[in-house]
N, C-alpha and C. Protein backbone atom coordinates (compact mmCIF):
# COMPACT_ATOMS: atom_id res chain seq x y z
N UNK A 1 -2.42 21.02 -16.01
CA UNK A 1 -2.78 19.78 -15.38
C UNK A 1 -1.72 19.45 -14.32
N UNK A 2 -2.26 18.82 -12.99
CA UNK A 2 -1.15 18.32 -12.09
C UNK A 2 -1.10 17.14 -12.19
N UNK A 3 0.01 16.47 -12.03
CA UNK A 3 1.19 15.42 -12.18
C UNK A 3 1.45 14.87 -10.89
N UNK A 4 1.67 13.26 -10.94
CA UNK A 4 1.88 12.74 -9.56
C UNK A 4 2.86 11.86 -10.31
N UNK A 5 3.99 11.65 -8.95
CA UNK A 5 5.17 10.55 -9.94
C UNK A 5 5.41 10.16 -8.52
N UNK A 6 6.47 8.90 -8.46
CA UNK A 6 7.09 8.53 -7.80
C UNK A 6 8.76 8.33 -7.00
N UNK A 7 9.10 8.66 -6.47
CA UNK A 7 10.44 9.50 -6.04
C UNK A 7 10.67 9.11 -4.68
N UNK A 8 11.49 8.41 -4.73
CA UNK A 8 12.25 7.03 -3.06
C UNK A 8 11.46 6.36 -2.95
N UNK A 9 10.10 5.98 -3.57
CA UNK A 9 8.97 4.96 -3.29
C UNK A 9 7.95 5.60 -2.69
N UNK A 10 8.25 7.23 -2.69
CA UNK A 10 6.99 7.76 -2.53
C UNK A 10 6.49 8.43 -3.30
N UNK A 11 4.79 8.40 -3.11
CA UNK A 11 4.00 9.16 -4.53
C UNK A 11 4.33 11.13 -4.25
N UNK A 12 4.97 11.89 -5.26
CA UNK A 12 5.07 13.11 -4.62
C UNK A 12 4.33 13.90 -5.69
N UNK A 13 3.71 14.53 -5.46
CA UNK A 13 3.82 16.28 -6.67
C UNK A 13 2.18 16.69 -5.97
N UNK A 14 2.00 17.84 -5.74
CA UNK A 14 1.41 17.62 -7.82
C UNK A 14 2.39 18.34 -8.09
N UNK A 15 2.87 18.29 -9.53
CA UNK A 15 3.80 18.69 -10.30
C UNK A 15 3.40 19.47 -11.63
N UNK A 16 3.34 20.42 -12.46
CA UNK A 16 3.03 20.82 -13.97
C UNK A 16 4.64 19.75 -14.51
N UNK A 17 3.67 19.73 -15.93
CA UNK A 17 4.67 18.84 -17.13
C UNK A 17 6.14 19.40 -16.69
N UNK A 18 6.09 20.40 -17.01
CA UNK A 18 7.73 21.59 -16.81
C UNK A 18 8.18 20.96 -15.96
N UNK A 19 8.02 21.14 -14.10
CA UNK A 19 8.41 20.85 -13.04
C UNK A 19 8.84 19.44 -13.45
N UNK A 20 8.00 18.49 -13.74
CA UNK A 20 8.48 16.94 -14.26
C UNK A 20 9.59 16.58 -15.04
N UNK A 21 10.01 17.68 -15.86
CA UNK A 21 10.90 17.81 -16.94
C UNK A 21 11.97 18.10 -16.34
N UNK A 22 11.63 19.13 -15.53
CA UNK A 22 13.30 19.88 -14.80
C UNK A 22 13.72 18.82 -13.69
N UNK A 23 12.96 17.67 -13.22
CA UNK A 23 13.27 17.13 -12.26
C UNK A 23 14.37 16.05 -12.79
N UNK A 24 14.31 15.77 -14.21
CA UNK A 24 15.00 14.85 -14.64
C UNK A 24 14.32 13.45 -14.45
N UNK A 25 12.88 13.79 -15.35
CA UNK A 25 12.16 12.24 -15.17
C UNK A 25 12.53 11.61 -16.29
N UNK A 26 12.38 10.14 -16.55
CA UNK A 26 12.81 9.54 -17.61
C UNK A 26 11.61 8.68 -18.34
N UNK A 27 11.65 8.87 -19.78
CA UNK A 27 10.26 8.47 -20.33
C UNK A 27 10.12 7.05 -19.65
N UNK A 28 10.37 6.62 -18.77
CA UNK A 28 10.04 5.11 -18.61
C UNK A 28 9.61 5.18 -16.48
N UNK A 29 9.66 6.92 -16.32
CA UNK A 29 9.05 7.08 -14.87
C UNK A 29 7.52 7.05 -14.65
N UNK A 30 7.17 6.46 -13.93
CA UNK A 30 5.96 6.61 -13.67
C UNK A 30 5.09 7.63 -13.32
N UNK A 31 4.31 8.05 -13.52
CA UNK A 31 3.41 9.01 -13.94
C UNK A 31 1.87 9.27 -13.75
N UNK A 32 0.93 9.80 -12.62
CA UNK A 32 -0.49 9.73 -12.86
C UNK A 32 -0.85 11.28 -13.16
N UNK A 33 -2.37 11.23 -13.20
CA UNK A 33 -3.10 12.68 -13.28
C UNK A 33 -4.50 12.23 -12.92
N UNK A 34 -5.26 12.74 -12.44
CA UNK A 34 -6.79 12.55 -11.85
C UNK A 34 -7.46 12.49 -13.54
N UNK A 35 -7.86 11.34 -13.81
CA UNK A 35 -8.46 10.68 -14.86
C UNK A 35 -7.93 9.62 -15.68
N UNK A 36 -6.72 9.18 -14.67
CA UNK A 36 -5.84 7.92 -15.41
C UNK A 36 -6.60 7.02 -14.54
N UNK A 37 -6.71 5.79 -14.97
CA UNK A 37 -7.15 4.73 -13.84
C UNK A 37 -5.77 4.36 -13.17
N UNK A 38 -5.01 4.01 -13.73
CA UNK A 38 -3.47 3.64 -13.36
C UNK A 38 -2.09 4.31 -13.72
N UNK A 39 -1.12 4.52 -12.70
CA UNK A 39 0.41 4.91 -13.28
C UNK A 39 0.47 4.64 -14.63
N UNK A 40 1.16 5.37 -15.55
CA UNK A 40 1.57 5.15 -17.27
C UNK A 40 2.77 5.91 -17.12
N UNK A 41 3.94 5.13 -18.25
CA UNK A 41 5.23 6.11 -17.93
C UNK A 41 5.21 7.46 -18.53
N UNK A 42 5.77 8.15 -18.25
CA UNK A 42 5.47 9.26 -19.12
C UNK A 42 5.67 9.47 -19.97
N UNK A 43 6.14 9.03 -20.73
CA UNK A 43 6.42 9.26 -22.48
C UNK A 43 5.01 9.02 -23.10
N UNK A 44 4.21 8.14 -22.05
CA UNK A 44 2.95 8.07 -22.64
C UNK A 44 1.65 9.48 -22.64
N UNK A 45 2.68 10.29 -21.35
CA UNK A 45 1.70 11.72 -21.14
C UNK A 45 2.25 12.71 -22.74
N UNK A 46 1.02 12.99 -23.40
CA UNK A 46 1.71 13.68 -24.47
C UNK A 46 2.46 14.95 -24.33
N UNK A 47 1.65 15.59 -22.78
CA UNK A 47 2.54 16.95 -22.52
C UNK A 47 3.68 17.00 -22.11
N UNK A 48 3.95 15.76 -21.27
CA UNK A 48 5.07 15.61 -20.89
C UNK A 48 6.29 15.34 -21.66
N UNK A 49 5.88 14.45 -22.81
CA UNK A 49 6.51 13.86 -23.68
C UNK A 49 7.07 14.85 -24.54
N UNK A 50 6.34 15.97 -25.29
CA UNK A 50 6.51 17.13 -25.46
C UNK A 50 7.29 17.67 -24.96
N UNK A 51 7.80 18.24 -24.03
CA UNK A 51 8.55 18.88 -23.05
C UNK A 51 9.73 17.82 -23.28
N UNK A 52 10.01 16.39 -23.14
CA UNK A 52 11.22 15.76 -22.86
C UNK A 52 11.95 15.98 -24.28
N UNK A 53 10.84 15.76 -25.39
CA UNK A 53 11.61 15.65 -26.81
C UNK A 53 12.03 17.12 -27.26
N UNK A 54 11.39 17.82 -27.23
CA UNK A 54 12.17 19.46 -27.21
C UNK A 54 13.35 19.55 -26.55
N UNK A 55 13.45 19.02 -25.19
CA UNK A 55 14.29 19.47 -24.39
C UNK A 55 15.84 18.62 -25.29
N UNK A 56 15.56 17.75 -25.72
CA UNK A 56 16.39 16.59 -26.04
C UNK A 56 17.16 17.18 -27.26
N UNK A 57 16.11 18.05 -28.15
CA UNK A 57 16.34 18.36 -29.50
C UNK A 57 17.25 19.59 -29.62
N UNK A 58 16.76 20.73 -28.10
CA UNK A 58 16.95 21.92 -28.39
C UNK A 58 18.89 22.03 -28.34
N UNK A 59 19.37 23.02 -29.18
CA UNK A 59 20.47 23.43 -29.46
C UNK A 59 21.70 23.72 -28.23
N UNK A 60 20.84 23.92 -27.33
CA UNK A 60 21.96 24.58 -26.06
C UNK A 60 21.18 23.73 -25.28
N UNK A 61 21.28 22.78 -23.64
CA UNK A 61 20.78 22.66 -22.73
C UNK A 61 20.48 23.99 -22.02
N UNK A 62 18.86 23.44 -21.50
CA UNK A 62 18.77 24.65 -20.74
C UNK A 62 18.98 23.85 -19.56
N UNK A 63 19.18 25.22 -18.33
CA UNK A 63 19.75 24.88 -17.25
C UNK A 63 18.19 24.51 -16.43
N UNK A 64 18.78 23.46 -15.64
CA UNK A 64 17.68 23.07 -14.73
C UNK A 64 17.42 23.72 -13.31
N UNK A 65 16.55 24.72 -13.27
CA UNK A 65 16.30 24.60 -11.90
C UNK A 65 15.89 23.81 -10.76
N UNK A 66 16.37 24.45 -9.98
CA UNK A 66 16.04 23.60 -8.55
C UNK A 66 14.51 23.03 -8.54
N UNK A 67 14.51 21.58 -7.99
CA UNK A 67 13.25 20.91 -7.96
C UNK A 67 12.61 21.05 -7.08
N UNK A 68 11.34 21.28 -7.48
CA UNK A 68 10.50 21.80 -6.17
C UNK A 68 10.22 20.57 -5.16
N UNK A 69 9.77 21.27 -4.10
CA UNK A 69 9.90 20.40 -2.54
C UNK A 69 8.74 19.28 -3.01
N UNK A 70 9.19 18.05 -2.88
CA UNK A 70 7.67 17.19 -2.68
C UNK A 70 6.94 17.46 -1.42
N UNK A 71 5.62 16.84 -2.32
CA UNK A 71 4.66 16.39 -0.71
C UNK A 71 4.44 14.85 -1.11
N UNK A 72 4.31 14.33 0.00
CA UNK A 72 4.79 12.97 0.47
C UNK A 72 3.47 12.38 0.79
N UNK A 73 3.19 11.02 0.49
CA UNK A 73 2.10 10.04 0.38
C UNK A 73 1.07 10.87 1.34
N UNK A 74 1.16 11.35 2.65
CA UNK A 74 0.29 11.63 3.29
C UNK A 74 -0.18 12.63 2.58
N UNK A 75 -0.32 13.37 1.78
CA UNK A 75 -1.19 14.36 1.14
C UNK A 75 -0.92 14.25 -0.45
N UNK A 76 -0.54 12.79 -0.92
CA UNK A 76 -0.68 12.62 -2.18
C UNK A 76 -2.33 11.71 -2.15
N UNK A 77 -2.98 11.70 -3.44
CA UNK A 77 -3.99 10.70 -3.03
C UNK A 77 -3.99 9.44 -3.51
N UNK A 78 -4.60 8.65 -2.75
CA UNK A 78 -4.24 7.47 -2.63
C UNK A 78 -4.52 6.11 -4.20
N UNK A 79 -3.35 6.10 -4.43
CA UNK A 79 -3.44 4.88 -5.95
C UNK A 79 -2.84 4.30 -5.96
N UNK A 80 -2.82 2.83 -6.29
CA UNK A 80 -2.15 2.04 -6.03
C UNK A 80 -0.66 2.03 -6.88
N UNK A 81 -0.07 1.29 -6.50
CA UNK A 81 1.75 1.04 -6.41
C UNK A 81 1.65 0.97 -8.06
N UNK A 82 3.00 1.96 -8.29
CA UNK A 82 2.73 1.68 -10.02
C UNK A 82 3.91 -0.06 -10.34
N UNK A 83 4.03 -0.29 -11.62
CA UNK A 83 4.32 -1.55 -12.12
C UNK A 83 4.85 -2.67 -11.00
N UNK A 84 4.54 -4.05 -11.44
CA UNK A 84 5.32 -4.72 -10.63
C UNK A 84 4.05 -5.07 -9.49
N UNK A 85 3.79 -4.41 -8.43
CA UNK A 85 2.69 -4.19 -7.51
C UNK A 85 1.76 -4.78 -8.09
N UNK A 86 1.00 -5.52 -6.98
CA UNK A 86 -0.69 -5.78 -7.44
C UNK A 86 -1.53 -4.37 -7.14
N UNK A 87 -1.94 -4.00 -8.35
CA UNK A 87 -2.92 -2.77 -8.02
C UNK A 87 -4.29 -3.32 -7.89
N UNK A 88 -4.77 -2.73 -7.11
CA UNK A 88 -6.63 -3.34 -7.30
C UNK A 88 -7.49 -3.07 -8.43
N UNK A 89 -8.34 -3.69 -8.52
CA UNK A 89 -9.13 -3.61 -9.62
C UNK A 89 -10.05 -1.98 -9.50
N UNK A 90 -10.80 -1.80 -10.30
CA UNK A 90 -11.78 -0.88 -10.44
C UNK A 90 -12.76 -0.81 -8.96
N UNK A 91 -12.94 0.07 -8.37
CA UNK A 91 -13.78 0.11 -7.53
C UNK A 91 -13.73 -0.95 -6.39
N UNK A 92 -12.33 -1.62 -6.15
CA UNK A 92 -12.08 -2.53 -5.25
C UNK A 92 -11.82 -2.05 -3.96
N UNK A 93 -12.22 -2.58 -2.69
CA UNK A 93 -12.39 -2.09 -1.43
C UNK A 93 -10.95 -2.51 -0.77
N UNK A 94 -11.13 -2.05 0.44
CA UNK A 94 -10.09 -2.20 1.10
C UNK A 94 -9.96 -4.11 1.89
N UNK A 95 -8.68 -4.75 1.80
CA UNK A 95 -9.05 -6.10 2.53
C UNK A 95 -9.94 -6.20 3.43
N UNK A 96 -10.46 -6.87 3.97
CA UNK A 96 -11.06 -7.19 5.43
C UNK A 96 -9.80 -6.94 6.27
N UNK A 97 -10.26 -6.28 7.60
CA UNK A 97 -9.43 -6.06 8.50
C UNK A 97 -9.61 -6.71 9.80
N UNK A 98 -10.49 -7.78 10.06
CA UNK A 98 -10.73 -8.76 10.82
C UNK A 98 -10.10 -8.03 12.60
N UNK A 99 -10.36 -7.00 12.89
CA UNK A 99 -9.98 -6.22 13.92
C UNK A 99 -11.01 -7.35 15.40
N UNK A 100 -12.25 -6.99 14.97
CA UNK A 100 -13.43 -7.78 16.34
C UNK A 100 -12.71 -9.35 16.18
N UNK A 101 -12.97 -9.51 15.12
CA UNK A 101 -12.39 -11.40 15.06
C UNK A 101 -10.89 -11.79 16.10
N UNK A 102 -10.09 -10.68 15.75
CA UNK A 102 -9.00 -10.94 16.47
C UNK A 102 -9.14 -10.35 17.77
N UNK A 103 -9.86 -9.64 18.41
CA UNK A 103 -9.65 -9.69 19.87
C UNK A 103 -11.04 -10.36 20.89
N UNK A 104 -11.90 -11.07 19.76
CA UNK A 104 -12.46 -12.12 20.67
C UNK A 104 -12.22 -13.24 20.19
N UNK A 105 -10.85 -13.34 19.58
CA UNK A 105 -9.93 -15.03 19.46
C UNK A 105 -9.26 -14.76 20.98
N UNK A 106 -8.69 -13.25 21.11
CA UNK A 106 -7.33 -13.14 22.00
C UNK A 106 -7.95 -13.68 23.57
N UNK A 107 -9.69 -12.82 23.33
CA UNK A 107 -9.73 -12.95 24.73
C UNK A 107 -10.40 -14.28 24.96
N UNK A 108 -10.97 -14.72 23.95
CA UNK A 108 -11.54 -16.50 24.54
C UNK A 108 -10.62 -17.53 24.41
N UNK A 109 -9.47 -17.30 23.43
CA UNK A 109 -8.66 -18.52 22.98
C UNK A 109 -7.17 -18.55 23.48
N UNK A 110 -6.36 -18.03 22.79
CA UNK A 110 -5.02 -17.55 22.88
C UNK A 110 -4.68 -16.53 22.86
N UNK A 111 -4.33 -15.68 24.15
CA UNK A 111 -3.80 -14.57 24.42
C UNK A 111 -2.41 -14.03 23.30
N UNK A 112 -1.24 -14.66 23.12
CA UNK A 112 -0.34 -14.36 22.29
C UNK A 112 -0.41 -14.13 21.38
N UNK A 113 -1.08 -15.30 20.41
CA UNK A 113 -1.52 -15.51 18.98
C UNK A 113 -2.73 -14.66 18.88
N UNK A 114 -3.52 -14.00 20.25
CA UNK A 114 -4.51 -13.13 19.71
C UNK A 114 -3.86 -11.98 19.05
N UNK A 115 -2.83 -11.49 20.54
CA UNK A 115 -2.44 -10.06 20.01
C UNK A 115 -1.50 -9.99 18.72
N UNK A 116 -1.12 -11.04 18.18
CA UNK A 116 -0.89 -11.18 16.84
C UNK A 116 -1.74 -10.65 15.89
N UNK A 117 -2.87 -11.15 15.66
CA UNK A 117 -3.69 -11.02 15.29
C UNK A 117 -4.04 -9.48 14.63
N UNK A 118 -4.43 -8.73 16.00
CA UNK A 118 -4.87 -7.21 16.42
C UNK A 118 -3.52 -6.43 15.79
N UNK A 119 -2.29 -6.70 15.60
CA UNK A 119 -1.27 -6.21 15.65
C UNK A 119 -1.27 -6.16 13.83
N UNK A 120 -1.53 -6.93 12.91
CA UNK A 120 -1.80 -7.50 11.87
C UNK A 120 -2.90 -6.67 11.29
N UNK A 121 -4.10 -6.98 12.13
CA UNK A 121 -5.46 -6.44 11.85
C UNK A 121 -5.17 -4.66 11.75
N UNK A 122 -4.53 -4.51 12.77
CA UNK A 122 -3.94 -2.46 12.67
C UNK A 122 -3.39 -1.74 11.72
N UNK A 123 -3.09 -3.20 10.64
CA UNK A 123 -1.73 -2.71 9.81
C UNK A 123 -2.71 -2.47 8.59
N UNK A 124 -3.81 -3.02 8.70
CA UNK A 124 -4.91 -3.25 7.05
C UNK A 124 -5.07 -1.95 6.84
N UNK A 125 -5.76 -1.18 7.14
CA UNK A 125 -6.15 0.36 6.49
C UNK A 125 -5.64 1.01 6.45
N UNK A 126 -4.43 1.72 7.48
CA UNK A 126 -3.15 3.01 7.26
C UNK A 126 -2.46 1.81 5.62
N UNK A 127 -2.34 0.82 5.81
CA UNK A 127 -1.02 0.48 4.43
C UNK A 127 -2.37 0.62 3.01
N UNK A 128 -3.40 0.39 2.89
CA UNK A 128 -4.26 0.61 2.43
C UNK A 128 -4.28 1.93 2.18
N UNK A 129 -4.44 2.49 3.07
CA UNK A 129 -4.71 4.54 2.99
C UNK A 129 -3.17 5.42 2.07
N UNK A 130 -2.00 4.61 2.34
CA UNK A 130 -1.57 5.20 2.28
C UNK A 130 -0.80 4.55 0.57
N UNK A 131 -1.62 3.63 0.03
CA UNK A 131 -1.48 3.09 -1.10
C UNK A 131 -0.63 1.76 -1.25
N UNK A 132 -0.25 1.47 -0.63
CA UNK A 132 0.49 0.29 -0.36
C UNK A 132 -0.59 -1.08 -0.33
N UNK A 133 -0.97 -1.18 -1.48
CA UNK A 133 -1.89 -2.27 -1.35
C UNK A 133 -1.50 -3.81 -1.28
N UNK A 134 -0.43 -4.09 -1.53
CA UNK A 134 0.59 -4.94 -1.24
C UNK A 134 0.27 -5.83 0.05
N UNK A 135 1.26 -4.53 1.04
CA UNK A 135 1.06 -4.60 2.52
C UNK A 135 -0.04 -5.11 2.91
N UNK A 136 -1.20 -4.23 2.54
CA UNK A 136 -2.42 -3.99 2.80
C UNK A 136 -3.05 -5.72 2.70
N UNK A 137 -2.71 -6.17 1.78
CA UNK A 137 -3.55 -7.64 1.56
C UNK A 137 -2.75 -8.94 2.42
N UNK A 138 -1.51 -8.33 2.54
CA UNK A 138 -0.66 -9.40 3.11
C UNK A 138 -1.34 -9.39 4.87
N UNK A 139 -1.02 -7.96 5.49
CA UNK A 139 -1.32 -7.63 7.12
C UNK A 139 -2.72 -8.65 6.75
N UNK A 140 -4.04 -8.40 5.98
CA UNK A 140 -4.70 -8.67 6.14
C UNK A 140 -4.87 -10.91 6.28
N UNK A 141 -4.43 -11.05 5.04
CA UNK A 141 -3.95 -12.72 5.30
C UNK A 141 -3.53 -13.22 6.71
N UNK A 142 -2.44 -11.91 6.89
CA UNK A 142 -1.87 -12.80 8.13
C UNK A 142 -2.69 -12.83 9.54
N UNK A 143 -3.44 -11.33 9.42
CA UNK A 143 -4.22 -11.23 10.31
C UNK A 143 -5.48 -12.81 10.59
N UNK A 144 -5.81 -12.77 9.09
CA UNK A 144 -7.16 -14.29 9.23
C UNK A 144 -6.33 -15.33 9.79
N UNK A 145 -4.99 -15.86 9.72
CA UNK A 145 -3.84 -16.37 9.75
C UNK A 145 -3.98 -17.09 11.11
N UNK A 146 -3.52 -15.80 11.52
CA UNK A 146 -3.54 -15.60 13.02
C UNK A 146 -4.61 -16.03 13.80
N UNK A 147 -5.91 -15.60 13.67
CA UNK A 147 -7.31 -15.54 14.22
C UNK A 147 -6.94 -17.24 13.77
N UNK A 148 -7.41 -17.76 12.85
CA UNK A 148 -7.27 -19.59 12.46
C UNK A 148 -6.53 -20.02 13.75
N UNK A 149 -4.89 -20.03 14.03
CA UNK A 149 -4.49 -20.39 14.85
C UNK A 149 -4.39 -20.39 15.90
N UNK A 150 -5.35 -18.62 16.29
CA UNK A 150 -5.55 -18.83 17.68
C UNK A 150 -6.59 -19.86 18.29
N UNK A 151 -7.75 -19.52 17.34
CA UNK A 151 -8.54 -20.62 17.88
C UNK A 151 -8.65 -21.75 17.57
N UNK A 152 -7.99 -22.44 16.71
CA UNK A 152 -7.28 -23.52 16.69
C UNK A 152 -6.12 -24.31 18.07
N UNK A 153 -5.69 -23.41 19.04
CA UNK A 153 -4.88 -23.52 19.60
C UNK A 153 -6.01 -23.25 20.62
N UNK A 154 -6.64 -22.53 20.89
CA UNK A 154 -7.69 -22.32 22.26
C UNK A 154 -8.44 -23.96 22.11
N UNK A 155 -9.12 -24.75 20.72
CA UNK A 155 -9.89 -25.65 21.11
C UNK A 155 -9.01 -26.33 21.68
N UNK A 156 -7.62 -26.70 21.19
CA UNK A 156 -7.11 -28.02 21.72
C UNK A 156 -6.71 -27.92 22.82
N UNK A 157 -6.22 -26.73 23.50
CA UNK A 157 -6.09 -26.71 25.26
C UNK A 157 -7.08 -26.52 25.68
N UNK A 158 -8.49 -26.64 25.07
CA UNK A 158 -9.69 -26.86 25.85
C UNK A 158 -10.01 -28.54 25.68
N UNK A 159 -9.65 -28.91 24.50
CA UNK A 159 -10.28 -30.69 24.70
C UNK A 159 -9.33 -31.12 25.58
N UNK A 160 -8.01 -30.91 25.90
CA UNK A 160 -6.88 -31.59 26.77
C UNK A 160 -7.10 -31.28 28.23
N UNK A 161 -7.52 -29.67 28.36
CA UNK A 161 -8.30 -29.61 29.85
C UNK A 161 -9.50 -30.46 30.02
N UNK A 162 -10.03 -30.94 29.38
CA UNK A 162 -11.44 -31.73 29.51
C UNK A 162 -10.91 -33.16 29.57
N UNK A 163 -10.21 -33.44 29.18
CA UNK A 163 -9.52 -34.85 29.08
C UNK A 163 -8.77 -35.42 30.40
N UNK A 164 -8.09 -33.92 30.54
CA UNK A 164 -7.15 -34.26 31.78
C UNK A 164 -8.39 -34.24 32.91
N UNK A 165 -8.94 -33.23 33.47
CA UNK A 165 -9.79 -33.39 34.19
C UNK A 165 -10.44 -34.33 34.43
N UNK A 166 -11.16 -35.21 33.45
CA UNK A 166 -11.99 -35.91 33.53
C UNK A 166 -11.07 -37.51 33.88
N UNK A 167 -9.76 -37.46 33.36
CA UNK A 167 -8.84 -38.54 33.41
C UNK A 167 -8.75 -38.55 35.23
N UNK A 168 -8.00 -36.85 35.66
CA UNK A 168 -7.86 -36.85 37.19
C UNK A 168 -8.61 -37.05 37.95
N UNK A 169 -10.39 -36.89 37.86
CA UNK A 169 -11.72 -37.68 38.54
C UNK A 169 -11.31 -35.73 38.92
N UNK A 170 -11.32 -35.07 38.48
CA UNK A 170 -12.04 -33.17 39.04
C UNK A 170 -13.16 -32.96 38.92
């Protein structure tokens, strides 16, 4: 079976139990395999667990070899952040990424606060894709955020142009 763990905050392996063992994981590292719904530490994988308590028991340490090279989020697949993290539910989609909303706020309302917006809106699916669902919900908030205030800020320099105008006799 292959093994996915986490290592500088990125998801790396696939890994066999062994490889996990020699890396010096600790029953309380996080841990997936294609049929977990979510990270579990590994003491909870029985193969793994296996492998740590032998290793623990046996008479002589064996020597650890060198740990094999990770591969790094871009070709790990994508699950959400283990403990701590909001993970999504079962079959939960990606935020709204409000991309059209924010660049026909930018171009009818507020230019600045649009490209806010778009800048926000860019960030929803790569932090999404790349498991960071965190990110992913926040870019997205700030993105609606944004869009609110732009056009919030476009009506009222439109009622004050209508005001002034109509005050100056234009």
């Amino acid at each position: 079976m292959e093994y996915w763990t986490i290592k500088d905050g990125h998801h790396v392996g696939p890994f066999s139990a062994m490889q996990l063992a020699d890396m010096g994981i600790m029953p309380d590292t996080p841990v997936w395999h294609e049929g977990l719904p979510d990270w579990v530490p590994a003491s909870q994988i029985a193969e793994i667990s296996a492998i740590m308590v032998a290793r623990q028991n046996a008479p002589q340490p064996m020597p650890a070899p060198a740990a094999p090279q990770p591969v790094y989020a871009s070709h790990a697949p994508l699950r959400p952040e283990p403990q701590g993290a909001p993970a999504p539910a079962p079959g939960e989609e990606c935020p709204p990424v409000y991309l059209g909303w924010s660049i026909v706020a930018m171009l009818l309302c507020c230019m600045p606060l649009g490209v806010l917006a778009i800048i926000f809106s860019a960030q929803v699916r790569p932090a999404w894709r790349s498991g960071n669902i965190a990110k992913a919900r926040r870019a997205s908030e700030r993105a609606q955020w944004c869009i609110i205030l732009t056009m919030s800020v476009g009506l009222v320099l439109s009622i004050f142009c209508g005001v002034f105008r109509g005050a100056a006799g234009i």
